[in-house]
N, C-alpha and C. Protein backbone atom coordinates (compact mmCIF):
# COMPACT_ATOMS: atom_id res chain seq x y z
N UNK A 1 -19.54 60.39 -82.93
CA UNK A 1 -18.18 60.78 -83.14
C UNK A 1 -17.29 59.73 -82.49
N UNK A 2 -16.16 59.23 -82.93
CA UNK A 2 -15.45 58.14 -82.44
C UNK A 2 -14.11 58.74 -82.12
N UNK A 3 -13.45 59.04 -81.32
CA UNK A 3 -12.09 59.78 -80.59
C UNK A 3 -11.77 58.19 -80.20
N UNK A 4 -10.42 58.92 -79.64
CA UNK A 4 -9.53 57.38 -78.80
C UNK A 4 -8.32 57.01 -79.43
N UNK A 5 -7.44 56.97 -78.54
CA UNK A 5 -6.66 56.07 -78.75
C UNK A 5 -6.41 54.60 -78.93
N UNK A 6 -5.50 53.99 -79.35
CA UNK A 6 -5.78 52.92 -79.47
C UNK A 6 -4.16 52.50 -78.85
N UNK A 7 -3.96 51.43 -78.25
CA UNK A 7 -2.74 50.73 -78.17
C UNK A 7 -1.82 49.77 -78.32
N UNK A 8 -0.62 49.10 -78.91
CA UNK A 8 -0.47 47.59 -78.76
C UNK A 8 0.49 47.22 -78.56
N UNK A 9 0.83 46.17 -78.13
CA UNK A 9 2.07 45.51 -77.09
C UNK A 9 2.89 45.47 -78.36
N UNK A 10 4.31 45.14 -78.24
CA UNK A 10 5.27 45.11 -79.27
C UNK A 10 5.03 43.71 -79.74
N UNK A 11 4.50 44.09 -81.29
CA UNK A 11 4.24 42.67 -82.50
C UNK A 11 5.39 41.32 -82.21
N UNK A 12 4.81 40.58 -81.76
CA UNK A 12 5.65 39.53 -81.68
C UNK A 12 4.96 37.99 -82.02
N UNK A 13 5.57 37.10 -82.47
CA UNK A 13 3.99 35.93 -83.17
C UNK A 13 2.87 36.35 -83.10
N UNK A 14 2.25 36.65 -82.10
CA UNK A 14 1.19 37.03 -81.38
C UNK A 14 1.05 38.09 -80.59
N UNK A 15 0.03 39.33 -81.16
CA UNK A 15 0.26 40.19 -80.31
C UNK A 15 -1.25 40.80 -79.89
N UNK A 16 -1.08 41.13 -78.62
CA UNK A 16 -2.65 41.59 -78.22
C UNK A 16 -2.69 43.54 -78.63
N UNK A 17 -3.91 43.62 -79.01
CA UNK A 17 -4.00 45.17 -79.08
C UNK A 17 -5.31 45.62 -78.21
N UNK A 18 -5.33 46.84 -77.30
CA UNK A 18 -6.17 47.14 -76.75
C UNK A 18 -7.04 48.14 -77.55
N UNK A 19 -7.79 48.45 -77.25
CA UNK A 19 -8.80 49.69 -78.64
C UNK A 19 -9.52 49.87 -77.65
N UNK A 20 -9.85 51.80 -77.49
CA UNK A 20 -10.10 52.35 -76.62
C UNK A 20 -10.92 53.18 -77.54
N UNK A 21 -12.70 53.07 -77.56
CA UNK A 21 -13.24 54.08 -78.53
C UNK A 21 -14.28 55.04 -77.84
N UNK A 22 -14.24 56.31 -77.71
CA UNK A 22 -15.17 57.06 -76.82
C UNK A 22 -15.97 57.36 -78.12
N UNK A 23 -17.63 57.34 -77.46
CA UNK A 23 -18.58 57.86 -78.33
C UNK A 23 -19.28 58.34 -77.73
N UNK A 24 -19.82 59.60 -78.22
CA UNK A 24 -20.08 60.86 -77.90
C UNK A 24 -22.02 60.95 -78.79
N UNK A 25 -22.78 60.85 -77.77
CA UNK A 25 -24.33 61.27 -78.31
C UNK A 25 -24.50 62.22 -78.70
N UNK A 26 -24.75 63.13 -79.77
CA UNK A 26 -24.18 64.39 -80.18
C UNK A 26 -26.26 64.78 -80.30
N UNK A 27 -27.13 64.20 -80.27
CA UNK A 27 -27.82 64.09 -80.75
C UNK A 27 -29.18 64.43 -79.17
N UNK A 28 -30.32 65.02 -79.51
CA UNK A 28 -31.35 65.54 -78.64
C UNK A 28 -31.90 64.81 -77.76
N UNK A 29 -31.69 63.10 -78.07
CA UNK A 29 -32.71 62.41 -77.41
C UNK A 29 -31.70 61.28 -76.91
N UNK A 30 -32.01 60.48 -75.89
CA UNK A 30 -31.01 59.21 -75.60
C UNK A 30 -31.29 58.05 -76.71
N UNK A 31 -29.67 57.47 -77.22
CA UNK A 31 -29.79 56.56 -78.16
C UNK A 31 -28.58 55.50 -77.90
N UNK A 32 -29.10 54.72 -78.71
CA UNK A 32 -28.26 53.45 -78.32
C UNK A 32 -26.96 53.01 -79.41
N UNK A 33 -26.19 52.86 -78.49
CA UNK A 33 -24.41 52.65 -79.89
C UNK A 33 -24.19 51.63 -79.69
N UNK A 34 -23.47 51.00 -80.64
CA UNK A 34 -22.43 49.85 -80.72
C UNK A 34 -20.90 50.29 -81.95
N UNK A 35 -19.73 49.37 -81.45
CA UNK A 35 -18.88 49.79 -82.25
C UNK A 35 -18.45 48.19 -82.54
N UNK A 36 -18.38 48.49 -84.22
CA UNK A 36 -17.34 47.39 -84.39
C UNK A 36 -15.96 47.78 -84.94
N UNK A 37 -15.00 47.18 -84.44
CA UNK A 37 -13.67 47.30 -85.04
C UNK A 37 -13.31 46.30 -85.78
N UNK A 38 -12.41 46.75 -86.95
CA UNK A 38 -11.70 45.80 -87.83
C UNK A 38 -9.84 46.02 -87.60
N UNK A 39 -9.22 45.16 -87.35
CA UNK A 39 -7.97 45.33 -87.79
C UNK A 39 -7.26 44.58 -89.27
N UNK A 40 -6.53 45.62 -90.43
CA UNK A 40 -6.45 45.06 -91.32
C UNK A 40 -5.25 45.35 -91.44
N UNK A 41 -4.48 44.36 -91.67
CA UNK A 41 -3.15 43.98 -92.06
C UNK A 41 -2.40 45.06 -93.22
N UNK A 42 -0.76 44.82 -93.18
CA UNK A 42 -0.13 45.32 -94.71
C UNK A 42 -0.69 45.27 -96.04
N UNK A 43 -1.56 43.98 -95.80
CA UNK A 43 -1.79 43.95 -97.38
C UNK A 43 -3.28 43.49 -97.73
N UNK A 44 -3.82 44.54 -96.42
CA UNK A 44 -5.27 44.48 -96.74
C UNK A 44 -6.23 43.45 -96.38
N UNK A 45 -5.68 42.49 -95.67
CA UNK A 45 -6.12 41.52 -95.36
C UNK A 45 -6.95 42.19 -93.54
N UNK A 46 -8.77 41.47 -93.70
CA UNK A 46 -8.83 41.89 -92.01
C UNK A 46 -8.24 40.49 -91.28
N UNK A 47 -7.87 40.72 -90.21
CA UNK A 47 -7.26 39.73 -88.92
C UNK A 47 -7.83 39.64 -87.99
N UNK A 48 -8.28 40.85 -87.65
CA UNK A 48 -9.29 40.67 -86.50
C UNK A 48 -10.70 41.72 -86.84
N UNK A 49 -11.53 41.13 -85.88
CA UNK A 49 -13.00 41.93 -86.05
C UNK A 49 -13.81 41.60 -84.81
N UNK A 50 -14.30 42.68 -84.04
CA UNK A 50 -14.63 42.73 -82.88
C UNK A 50 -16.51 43.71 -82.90
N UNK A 51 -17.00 43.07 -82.30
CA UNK A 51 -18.21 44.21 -82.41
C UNK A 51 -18.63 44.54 -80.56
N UNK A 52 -18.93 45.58 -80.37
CA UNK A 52 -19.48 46.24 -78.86
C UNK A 52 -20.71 45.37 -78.36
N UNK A 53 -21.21 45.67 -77.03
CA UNK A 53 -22.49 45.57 -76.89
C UNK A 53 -23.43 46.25 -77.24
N UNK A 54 -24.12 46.76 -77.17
CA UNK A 54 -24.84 47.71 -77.36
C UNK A 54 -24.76 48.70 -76.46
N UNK A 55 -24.60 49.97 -76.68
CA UNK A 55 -24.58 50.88 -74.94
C UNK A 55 -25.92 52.40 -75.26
N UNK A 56 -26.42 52.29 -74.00
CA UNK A 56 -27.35 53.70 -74.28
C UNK A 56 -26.74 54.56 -73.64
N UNK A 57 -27.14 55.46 -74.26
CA UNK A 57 -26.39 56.92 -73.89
C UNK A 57 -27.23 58.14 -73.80
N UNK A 58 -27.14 58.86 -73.15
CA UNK A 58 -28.63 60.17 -73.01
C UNK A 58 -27.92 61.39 -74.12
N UNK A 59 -28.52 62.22 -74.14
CA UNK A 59 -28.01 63.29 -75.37
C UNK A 59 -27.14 64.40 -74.49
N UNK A 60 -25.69 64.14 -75.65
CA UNK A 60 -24.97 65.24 -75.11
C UNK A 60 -24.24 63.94 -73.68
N UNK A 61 -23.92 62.92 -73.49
CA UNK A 61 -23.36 62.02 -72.98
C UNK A 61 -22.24 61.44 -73.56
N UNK A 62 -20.76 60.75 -73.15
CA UNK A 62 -19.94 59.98 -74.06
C UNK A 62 -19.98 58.90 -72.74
N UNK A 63 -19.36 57.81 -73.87
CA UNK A 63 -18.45 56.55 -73.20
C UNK A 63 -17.57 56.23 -73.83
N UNK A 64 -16.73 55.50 -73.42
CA UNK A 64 -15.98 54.63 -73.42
C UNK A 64 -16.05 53.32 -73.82
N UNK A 65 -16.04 52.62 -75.25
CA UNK A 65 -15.83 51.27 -75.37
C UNK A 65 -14.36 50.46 -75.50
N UNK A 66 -14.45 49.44 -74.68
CA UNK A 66 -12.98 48.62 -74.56
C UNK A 66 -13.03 47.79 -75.11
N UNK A 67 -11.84 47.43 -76.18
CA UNK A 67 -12.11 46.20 -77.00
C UNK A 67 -10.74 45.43 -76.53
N UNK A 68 -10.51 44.18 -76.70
CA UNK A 68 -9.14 43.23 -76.50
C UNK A 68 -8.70 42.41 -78.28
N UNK A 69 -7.90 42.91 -79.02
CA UNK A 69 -7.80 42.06 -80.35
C UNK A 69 -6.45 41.52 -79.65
N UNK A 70 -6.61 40.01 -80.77
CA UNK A 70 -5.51 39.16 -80.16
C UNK A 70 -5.02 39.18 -81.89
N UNK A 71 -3.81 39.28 -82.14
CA UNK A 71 -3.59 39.53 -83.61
C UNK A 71 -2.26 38.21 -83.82
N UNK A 72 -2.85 37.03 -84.64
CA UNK A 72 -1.61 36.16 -84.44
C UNK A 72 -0.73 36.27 -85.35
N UNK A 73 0.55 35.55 -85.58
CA UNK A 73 1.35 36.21 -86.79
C UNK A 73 2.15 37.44 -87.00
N UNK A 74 1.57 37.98 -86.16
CA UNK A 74 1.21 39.46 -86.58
C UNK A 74 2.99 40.01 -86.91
N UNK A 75 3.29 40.77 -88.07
CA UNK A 75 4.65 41.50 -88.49
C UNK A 75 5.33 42.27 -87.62
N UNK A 76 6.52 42.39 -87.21
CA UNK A 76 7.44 43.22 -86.88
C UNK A 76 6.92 44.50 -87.40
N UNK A 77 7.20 45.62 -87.01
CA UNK A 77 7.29 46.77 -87.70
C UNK A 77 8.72 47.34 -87.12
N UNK A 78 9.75 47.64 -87.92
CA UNK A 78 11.10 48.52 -87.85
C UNK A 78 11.20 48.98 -89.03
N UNK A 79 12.38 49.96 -88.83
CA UNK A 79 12.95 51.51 -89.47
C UNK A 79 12.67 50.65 -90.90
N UNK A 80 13.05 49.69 -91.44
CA UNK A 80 13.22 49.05 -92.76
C UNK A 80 12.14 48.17 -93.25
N UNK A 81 11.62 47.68 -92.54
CA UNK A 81 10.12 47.25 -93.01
C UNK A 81 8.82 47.69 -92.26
N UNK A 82 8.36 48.73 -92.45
CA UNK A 82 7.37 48.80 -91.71
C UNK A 82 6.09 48.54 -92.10
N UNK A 83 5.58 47.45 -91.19
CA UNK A 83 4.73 46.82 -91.24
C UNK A 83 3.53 47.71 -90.67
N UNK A 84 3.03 48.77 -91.00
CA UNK A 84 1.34 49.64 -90.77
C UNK A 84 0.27 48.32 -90.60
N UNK A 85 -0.31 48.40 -89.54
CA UNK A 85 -1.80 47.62 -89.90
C UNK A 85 -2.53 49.23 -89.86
N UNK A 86 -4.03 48.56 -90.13
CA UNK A 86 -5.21 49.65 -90.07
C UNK A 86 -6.23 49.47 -88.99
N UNK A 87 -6.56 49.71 -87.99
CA UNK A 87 -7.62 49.87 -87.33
C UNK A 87 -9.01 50.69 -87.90
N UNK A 88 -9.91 49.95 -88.00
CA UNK A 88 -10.94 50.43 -88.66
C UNK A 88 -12.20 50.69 -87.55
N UNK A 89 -12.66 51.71 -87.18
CA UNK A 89 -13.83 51.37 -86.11
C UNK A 89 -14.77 52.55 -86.65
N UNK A 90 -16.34 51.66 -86.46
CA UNK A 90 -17.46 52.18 -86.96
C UNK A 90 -18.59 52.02 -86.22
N UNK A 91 -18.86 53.12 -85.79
CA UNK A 91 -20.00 53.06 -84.87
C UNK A 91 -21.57 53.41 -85.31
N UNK A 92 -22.21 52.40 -84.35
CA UNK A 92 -23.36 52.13 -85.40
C UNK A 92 -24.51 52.46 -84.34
N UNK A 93 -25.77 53.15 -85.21
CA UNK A 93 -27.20 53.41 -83.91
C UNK A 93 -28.26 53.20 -84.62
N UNK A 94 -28.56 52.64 -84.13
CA UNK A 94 -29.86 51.83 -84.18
C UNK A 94 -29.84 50.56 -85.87
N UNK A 95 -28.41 50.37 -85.75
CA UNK A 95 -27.85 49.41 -86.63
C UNK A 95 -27.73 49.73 -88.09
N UNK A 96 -27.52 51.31 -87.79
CA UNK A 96 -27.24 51.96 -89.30
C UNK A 96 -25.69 52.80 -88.89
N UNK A 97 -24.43 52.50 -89.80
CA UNK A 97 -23.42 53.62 -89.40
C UNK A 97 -23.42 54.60 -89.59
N UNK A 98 -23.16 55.08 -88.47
CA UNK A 98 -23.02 56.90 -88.26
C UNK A 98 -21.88 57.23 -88.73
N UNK A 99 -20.65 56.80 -88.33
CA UNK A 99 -19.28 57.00 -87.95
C UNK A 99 -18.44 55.86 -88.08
N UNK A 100 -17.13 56.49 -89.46
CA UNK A 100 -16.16 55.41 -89.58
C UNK A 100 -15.15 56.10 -89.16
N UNK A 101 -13.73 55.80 -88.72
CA UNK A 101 -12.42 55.93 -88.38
C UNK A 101 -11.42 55.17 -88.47
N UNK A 102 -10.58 55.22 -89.12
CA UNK A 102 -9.64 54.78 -89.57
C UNK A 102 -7.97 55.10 -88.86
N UNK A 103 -7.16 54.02 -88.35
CA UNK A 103 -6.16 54.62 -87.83
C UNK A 103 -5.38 54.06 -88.18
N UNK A 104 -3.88 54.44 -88.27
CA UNK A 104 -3.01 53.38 -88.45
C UNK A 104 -1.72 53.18 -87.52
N UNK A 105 -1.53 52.02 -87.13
CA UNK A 105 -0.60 52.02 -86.28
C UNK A 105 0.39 50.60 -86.64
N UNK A 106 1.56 50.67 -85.76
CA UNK A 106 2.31 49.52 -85.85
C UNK A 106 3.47 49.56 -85.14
């Protein structure tokens, strides 16, 4: 299961976004996660793409993965153009996805 917020500094040429993804072992036995995130632009384009380490987790355990995207270019978003990107994060065990999430922010 992928919860979390996500956060990002106000879009300016360059803007950093933090991504905060808790995953949750929902499952009987200890297993091992990774998350990758995508950030995809207005018009569908990805910009950034980040993948986890690998993390083990015992059953019925969560964590916490921290990601840093550096997004260059990146659009204004105000009342008259708002510029949505997509945060995409998918968490993966034993290198098959379990779990996609989709967010949108700007």
């Amino acid at each position: 299961e992928v919860t979390g917020p996500i956060s990002s500094s106000p879009f300016t040429a360059d803007s950093v976004v933090s991504i905060f993804t808790t995953v949750e072992n929902l499952g009987t036995t200890t297993a091992g996660f990774s998350v990758t995130s995508d950030i995809i632009d207005p018009f569908g384009n990805v910009v950034w793409s980040g993948s986890s380490a690998n993390v083990s987790l015992g059953a019925g355990n969560h964590s916490t993965v921290f990601q840093v995207a550096e997004v260059s270019n990146a659009s204004l978003w105000d009342i008259t153009q708002p510029s949505l990107f997509r945060l995409k994060q998918t968490v993966f065990r034993a290198g098959v996805a379990v779990d996609t999430v989709y967010t949108r922010f700007g």
